[in-house]
C-alpha atoms as a PDB file:
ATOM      1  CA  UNK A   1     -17.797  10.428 -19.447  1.00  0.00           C
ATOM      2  CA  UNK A   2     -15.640   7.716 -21.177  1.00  0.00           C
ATOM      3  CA  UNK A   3     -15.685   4.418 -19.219  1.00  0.00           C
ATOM      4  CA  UNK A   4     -12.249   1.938 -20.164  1.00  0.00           C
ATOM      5  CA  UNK A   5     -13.119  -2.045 -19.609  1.00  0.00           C
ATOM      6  CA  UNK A   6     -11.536  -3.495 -17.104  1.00  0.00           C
ATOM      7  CA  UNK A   7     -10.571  -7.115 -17.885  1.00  0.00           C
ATOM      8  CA  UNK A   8     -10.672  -8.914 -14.964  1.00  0.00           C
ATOM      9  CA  UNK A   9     -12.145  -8.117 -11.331  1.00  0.00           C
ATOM     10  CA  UNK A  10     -10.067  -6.208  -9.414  1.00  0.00           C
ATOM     11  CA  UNK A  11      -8.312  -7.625  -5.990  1.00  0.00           C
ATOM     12  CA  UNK A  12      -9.908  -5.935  -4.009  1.00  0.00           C
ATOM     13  CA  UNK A  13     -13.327  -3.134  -5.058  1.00  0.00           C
ATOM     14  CA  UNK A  14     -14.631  -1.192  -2.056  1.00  0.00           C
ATOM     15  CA  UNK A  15     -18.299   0.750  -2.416  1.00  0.00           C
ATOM     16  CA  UNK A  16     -19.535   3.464  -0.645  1.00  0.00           C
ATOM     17  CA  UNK A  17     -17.817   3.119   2.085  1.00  0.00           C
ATOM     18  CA  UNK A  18     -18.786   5.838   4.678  1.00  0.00           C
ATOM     19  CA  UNK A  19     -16.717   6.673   8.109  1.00  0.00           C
ATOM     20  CA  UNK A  20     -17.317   8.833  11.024  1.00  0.00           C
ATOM     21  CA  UNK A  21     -16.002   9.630  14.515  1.00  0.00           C
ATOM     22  CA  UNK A  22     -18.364  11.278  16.645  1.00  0.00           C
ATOM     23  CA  UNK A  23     -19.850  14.970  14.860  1.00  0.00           C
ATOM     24  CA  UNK A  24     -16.785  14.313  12.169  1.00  0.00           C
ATOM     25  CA  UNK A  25     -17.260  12.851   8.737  1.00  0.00           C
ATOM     26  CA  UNK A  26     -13.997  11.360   8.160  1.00  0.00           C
ATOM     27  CA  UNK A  27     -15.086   9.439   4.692  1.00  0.00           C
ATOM     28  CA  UNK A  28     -18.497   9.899   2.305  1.00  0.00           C
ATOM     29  CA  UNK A  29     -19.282   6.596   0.425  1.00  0.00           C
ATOM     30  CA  UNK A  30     -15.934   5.687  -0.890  1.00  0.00           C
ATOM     31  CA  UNK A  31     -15.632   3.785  -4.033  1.00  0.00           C
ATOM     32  CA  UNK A  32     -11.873   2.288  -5.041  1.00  0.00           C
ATOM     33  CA  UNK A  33     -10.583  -0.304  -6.943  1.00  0.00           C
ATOM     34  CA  UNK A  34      -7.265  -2.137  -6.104  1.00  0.00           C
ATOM     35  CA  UNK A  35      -6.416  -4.430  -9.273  1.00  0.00           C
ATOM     36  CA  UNK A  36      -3.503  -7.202  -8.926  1.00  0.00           C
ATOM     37  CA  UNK A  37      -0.385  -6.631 -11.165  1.00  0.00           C
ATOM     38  CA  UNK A  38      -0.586  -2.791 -10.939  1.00  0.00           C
ATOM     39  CA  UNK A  39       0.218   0.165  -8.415  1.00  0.00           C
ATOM     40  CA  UNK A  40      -2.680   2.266  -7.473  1.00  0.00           C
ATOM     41  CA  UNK A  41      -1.567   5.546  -6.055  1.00  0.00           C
ATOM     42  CA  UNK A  42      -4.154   7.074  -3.222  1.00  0.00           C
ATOM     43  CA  UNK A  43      -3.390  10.567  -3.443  1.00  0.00           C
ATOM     44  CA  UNK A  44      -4.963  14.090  -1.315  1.00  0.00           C
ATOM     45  CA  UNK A  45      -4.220  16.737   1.108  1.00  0.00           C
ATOM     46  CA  UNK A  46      -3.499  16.289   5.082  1.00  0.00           C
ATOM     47  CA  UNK A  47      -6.940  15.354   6.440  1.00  0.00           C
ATOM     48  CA  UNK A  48      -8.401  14.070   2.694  1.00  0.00           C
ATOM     49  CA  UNK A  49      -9.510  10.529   4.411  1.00  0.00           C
ATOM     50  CA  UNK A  50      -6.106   8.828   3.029  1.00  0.00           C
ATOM     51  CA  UNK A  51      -5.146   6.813   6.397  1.00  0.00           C
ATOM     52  CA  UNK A  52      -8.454   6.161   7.395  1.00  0.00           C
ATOM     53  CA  UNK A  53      -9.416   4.432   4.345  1.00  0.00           C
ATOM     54  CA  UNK A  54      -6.121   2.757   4.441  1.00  0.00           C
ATOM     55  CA  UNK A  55      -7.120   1.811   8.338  1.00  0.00           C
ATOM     56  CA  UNK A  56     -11.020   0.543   7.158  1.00  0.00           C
ATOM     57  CA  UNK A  57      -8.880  -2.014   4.521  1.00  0.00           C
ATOM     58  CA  UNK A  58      -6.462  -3.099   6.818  1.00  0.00           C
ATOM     59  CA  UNK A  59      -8.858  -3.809   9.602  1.00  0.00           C
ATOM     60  CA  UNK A  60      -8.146  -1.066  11.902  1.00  0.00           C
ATOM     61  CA  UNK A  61     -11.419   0.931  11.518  1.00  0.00           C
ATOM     62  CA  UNK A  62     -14.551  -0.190  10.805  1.00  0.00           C
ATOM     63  CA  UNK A  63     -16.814   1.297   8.120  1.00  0.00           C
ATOM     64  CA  UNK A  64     -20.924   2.667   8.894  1.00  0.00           C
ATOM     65  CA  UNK A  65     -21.365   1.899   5.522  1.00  0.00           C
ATOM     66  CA  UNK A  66     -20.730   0.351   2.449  1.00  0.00           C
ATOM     67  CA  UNK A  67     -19.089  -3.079   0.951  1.00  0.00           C
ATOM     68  CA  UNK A  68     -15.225  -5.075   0.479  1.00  0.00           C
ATOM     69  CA  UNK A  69     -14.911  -7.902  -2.520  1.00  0.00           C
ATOM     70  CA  UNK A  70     -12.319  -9.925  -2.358  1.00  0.00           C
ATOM     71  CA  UNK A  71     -11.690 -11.526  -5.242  1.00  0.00           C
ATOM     72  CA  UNK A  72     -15.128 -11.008  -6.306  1.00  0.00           C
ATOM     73  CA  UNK A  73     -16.499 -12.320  -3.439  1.00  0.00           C
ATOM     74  CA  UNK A  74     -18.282  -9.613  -0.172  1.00  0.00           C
ATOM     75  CA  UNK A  75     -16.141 -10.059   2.450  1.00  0.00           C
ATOM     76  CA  UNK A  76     -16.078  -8.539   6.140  1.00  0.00           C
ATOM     77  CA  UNK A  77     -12.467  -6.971   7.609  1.00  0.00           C
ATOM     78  CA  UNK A  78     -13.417  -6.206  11.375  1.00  0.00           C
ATOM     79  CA  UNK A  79      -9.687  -6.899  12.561  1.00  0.00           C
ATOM     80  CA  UNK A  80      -5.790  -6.275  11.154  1.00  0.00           C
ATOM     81  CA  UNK A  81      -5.878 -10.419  11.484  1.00  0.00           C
ATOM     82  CA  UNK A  82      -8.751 -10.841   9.331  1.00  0.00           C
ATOM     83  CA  UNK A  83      -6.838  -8.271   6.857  1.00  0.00           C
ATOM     84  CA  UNK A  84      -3.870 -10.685   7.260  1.00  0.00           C
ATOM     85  CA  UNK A  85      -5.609 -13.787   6.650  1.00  0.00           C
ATOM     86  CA  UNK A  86      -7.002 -12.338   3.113  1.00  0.00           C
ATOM     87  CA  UNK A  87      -3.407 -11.533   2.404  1.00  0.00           C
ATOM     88  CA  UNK A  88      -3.271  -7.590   3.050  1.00  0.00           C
ATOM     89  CA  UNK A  89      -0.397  -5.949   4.667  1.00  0.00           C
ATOM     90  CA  UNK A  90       0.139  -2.759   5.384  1.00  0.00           C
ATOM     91  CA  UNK A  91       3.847  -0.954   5.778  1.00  0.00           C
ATOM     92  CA  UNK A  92       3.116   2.120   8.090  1.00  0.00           C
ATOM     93  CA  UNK A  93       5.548   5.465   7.994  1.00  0.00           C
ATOM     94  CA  UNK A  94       6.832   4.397  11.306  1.00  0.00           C
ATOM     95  CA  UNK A  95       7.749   0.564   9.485  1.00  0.00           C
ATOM     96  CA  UNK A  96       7.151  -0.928  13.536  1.00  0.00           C
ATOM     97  CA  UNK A  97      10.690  -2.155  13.054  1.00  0.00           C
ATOM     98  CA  UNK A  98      12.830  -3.049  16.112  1.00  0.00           C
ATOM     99  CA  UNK A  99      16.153  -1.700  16.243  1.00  0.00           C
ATOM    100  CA  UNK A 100      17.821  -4.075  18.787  1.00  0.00           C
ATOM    101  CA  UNK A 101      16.639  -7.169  16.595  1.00  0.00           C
ATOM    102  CA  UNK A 102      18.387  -8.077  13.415  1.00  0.00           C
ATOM    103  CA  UNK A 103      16.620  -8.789   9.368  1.00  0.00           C
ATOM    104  CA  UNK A 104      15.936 -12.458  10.124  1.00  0.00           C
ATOM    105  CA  UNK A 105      14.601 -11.518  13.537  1.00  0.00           C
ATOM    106  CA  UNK A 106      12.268  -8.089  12.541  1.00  0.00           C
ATOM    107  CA  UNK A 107      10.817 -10.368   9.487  1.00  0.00           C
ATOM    108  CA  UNK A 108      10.065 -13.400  11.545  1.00  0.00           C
ATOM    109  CA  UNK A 109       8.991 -11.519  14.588  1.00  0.00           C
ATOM    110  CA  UNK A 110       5.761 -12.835  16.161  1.00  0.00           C
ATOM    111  CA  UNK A 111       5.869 -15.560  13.337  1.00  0.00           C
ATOM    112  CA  UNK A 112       9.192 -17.518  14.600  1.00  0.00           C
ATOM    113  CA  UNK A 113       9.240 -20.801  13.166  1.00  0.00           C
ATOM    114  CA  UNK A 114      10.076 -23.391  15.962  1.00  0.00           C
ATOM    115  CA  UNK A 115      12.256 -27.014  15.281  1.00  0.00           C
ATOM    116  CA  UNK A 116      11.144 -28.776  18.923  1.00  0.00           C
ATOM    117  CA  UNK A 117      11.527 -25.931  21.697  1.00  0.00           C
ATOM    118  CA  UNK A 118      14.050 -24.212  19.667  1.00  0.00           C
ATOM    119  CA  UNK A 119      14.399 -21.502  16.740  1.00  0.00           C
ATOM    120  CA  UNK A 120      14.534 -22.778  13.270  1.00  0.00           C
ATOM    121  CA  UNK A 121      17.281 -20.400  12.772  1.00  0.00           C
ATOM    122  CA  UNK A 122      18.558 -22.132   9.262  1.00  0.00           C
ATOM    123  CA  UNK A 123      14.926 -21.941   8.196  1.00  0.00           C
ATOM    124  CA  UNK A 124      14.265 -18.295   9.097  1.00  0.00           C
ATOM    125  CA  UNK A 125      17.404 -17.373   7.271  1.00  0.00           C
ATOM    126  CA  UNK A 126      16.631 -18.817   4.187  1.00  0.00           C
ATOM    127  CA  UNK A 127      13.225 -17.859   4.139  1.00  0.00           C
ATOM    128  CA  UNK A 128      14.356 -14.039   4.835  1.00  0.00           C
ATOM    129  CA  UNK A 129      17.442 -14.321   2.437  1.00  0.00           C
ATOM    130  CA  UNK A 130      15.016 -15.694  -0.381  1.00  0.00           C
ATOM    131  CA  UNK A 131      12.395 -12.922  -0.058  1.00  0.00           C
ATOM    132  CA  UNK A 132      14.866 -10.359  -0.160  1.00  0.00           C
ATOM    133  CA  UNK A 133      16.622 -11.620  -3.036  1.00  0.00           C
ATOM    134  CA  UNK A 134      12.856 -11.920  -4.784  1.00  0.00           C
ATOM    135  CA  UNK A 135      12.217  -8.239  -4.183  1.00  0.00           C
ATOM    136  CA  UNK A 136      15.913  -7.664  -5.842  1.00  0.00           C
ATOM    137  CA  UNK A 137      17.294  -6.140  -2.327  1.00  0.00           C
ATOM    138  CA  UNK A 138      21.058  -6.501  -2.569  1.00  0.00           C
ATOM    139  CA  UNK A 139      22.580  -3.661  -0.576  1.00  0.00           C
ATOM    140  CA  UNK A 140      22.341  -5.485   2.820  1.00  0.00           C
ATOM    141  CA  UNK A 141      25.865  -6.665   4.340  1.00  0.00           C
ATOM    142  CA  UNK A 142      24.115  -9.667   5.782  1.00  0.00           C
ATOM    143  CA  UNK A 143      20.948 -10.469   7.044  1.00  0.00           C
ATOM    144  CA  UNK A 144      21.709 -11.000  10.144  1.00  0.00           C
ATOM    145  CA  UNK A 145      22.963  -7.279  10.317  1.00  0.00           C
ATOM    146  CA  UNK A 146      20.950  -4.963  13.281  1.00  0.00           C
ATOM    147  CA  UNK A 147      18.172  -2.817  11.921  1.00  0.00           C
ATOM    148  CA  UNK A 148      19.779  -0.068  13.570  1.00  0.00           C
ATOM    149  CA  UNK A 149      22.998   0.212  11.484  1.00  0.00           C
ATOM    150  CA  UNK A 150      20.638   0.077   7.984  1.00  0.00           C
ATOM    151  CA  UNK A 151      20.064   3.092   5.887  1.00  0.00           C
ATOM    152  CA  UNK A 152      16.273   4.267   5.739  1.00  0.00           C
ATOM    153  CA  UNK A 153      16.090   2.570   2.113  1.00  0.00           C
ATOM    154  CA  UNK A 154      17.205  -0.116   3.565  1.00  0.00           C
ATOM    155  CA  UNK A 155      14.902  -0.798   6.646  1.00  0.00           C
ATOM    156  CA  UNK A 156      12.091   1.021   4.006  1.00  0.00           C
ATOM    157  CA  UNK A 157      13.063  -2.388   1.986  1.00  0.00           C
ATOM    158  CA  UNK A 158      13.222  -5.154   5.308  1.00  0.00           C
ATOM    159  CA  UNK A 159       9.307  -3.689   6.409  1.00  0.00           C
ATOM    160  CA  UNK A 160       8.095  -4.678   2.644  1.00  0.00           C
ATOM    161  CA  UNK A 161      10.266  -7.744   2.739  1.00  0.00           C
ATOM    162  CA  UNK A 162       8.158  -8.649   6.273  1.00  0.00           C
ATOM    163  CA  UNK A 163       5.013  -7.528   4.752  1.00  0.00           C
ATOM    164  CA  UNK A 164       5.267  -9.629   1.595  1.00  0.00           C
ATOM    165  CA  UNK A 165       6.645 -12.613   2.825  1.00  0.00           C
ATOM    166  CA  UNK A 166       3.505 -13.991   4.419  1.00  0.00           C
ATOM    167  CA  UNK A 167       1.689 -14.922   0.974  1.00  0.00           C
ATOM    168  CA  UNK A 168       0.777 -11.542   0.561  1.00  0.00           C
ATOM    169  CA  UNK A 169      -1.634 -10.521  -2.550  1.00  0.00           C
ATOM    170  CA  UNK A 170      -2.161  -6.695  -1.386  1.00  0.00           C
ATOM    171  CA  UNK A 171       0.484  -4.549   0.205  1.00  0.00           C
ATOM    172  CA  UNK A 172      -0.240  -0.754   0.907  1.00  0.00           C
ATOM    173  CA  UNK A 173       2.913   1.396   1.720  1.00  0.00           C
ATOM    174  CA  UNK A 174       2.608   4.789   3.649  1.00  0.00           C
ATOM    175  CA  UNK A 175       4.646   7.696   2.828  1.00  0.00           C
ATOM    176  CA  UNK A 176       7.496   5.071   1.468  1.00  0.00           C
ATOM    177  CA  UNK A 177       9.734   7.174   0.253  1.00  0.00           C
ATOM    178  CA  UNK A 178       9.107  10.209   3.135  1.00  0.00           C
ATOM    179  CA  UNK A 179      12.546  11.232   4.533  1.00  0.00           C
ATOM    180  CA  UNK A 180      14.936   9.423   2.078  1.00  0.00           C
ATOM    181  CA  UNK A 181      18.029  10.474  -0.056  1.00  0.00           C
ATOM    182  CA  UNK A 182      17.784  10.778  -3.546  1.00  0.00           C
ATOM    183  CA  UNK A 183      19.413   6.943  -3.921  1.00  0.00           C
ATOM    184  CA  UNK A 184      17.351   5.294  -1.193  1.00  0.00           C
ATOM    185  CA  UNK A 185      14.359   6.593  -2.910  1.00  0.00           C
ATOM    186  CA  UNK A 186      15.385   5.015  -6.074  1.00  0.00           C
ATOM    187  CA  UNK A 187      15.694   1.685  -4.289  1.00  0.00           C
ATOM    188  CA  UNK A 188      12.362   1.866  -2.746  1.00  0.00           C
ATOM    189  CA  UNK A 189      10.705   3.056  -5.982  1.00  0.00           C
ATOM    190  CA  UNK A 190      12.538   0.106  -7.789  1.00  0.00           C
ATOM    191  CA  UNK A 191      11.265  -2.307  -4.670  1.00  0.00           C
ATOM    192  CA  UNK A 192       7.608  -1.478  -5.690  1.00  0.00           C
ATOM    193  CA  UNK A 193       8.154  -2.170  -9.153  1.00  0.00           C
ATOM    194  CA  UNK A 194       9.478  -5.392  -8.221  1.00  0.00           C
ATOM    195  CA  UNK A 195       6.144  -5.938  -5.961  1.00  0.00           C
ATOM    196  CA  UNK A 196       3.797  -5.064  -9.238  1.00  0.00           C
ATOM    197  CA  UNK A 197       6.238  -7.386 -11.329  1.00  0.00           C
ATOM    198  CA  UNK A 198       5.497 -10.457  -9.205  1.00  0.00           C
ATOM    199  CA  UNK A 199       1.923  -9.973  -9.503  1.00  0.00           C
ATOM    200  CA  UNK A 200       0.665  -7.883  -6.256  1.00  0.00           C
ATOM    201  CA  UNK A 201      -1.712  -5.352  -6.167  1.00  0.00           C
ATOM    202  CA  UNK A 202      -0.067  -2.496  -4.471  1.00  0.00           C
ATOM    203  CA  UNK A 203      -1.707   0.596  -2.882  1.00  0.00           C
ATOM    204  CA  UNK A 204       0.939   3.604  -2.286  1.00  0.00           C
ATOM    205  CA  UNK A 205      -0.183   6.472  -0.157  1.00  0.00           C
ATOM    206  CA  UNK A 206       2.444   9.700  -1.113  1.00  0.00           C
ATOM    207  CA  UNK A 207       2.388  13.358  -1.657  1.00  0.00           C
ATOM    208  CA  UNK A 208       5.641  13.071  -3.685  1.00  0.00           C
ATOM    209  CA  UNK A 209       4.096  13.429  -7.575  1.00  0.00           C
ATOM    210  CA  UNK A 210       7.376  12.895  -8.854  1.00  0.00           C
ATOM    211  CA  UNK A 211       7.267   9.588  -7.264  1.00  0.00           C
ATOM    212  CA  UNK A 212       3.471   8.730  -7.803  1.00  0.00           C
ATOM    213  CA  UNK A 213       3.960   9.443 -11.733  1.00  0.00           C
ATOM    214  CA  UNK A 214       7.114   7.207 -12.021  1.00  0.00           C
ATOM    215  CA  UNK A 215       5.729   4.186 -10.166  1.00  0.00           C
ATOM    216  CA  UNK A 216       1.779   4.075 -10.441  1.00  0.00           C
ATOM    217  CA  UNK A 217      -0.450   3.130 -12.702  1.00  0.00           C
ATOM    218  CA  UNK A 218      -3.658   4.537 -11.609  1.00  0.00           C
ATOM    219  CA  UNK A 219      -4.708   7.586  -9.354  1.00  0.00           C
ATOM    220  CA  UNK A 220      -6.669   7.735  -6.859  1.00  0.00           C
ATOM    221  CA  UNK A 221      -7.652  10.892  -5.306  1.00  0.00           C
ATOM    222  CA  UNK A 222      -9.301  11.873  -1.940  1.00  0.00           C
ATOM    223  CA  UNK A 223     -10.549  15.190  -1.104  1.00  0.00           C
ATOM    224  CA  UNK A 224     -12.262  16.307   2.169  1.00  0.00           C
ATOM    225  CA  UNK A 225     -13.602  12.335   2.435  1.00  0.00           C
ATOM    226  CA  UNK A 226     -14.627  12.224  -0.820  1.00  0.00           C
ATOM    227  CA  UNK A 227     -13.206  10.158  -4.121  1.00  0.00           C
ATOM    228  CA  UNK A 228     -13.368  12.933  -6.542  1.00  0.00           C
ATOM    229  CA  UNK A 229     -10.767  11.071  -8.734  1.00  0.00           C
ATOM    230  CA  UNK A 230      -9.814   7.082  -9.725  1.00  0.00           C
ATOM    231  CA  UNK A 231      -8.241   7.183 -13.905  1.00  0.00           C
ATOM    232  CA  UNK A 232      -5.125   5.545 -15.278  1.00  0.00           C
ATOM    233  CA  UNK A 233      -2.320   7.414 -15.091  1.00  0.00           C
ATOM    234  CA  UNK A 234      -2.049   7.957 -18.775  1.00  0.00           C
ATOM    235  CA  UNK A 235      -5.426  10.723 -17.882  1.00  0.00           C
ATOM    236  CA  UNK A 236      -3.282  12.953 -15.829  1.00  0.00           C
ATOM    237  CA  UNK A 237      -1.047  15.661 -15.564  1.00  0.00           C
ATOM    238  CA  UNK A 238       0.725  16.949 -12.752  1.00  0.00           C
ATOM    239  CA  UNK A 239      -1.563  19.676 -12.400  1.00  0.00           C
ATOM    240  CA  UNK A 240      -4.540  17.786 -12.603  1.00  0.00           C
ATOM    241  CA  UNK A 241      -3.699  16.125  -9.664  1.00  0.00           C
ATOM    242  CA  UNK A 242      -3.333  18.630  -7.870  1.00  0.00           C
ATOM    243  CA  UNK A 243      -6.311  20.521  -9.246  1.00  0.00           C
ATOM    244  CA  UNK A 244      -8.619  17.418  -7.859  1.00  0.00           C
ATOM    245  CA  UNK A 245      -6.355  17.855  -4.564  1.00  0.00           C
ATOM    246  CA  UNK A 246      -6.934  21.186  -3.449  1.00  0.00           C
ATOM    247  CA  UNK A 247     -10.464  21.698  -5.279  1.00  0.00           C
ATOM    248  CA  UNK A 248     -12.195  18.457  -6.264  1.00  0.00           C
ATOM    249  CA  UNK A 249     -12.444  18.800  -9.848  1.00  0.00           C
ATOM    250  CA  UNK A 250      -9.949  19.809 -12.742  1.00  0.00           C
ATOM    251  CA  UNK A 251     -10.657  22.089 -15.882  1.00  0.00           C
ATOM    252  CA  UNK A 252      -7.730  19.918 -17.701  1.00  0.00           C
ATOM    253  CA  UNK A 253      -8.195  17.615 -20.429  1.00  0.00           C
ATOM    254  CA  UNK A 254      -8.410  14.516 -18.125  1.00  0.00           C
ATOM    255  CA  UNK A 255     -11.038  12.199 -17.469  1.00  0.00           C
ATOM    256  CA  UNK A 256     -12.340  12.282 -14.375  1.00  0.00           C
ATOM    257  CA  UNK A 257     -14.553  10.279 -12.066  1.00  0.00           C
ATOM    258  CA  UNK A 258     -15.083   9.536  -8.766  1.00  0.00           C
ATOM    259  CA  UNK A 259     -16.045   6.330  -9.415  1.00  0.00           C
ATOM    260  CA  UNK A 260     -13.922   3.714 -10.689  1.00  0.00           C
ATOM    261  CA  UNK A 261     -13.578   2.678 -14.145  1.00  0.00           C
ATOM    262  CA  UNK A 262     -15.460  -0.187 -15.040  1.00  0.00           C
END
């Protein structure tokens, strides 16, 4: 097995971490690596382990076993705060947006910013107006326009806008593009470009291949609770990938590992 050097440490590395609930096994020492500046794509059936390991990172579930770095360093996420504080957010399929509350208001809420007794309206604006103009989000009529009237791209783009505007380092998206029209999709595929571009280490959880081989640039794949998978893109074929999906290993000329590259 060929190993390719990794140049720096990676945002975050997990290590066997293990998961159960009750009699059921939901994850078998888990390695992953989640390097900043790149898009890792966590790929594997329905009930592969994919949203409880994305639950264990964000602080939702905590692993039996195994070991986070942070920046190098061991670190201990027992709560979605403690996730926060590190600088991982997490965009859920559902995007927990309210529809009764405007841009400014969905991306500021909980987190208002207060002048005195009062909302720092002008403040909130320009915060909001300056993260979506970061991420390159430019089909909004105005951001103080109701959640409800946007287009799924469009509230797709407002949750990462929310998620990334808190000094964020690691963002992990959930079925992003699940539901959308052919030019929504492009924005939202463009949007996590623009995430990787400014230096973010971005986890995307998708069955859509099409998707996964236009935006990431490493694979990771999850089958039955195992990593049986975790290569550059550049080592895999659409087949492969589904190969590791459906059966844990691939006859393909890929490389594969279930460990991370080192």
């Amino acid at each position: 097995m060929r190993a390719m050097a990794e140049s720096t440490e990676p945002l975050l590395r997990l290590r066997g971490i293990s998961k159960h609930f009750g009699a059921v096994q939901a994850l078998y020492g888990v390695d992953l690596d989640l390097p900043a500046g790149q898009v890792t794509a966590l790929c594997g059936d329905n009930g592969a382990g994919k949203s409880v390991l994305t639950k264990c990172i964000a602080g939702i579930h905590q692993p039996d076993e195994g070991e986070m770095f942070w920046e190098g360093r061991p670190v201990q996420i027992r709560t979605p705060n403690d996730a926060a504080n590190l600088g991982i957010e997490t965009v859920y399929q559902d995007l927990a947006l309210a529809d009764n509350l405007d841009i400014v208001q969905n991306m500021f809420l909980g987190r208002e910013r207060l002048s005195g007794i009062f909302l720092n309206e002008d403040s909130m604006e320009r915060a909001a107006g300056e993260t979506l103009a970061g991420l390159h989000v430019t089909t909004v009529r105005s951001i103080r326009q109701p959640v409800a009237t946007l287009s799924g791209g469009q509230r797709q783009a407002v949750a990462v806008a929310k998620a990334v505007m808190w000094n964020s380092k690691l963002v992990m998206l959930d079925e992003p593009t699940a539901a959308l029209g052919v030019a929504q999709t492009r924005m939202v595929l463009d949007l996590i470009k623009s995430l990787k571009d400014h230096g973010l280490a971005v986890m995307v959880i998708s069955h859509n291949l099409n998707d996964v081989f236009e935006v990431a640039d490493r694979i990771a794949v999850l089958r039955l609770g195992r990593m049986v998978a975790q290569e550059p893109i550049g080592n895999f074929d659409f087949q492969s990938v589904v190969d590791f999906m459906t059966t844990g290993t691939s006859g393909r000329d890929v490389m594969t590992s279930g460990a991370p590259s080192n």
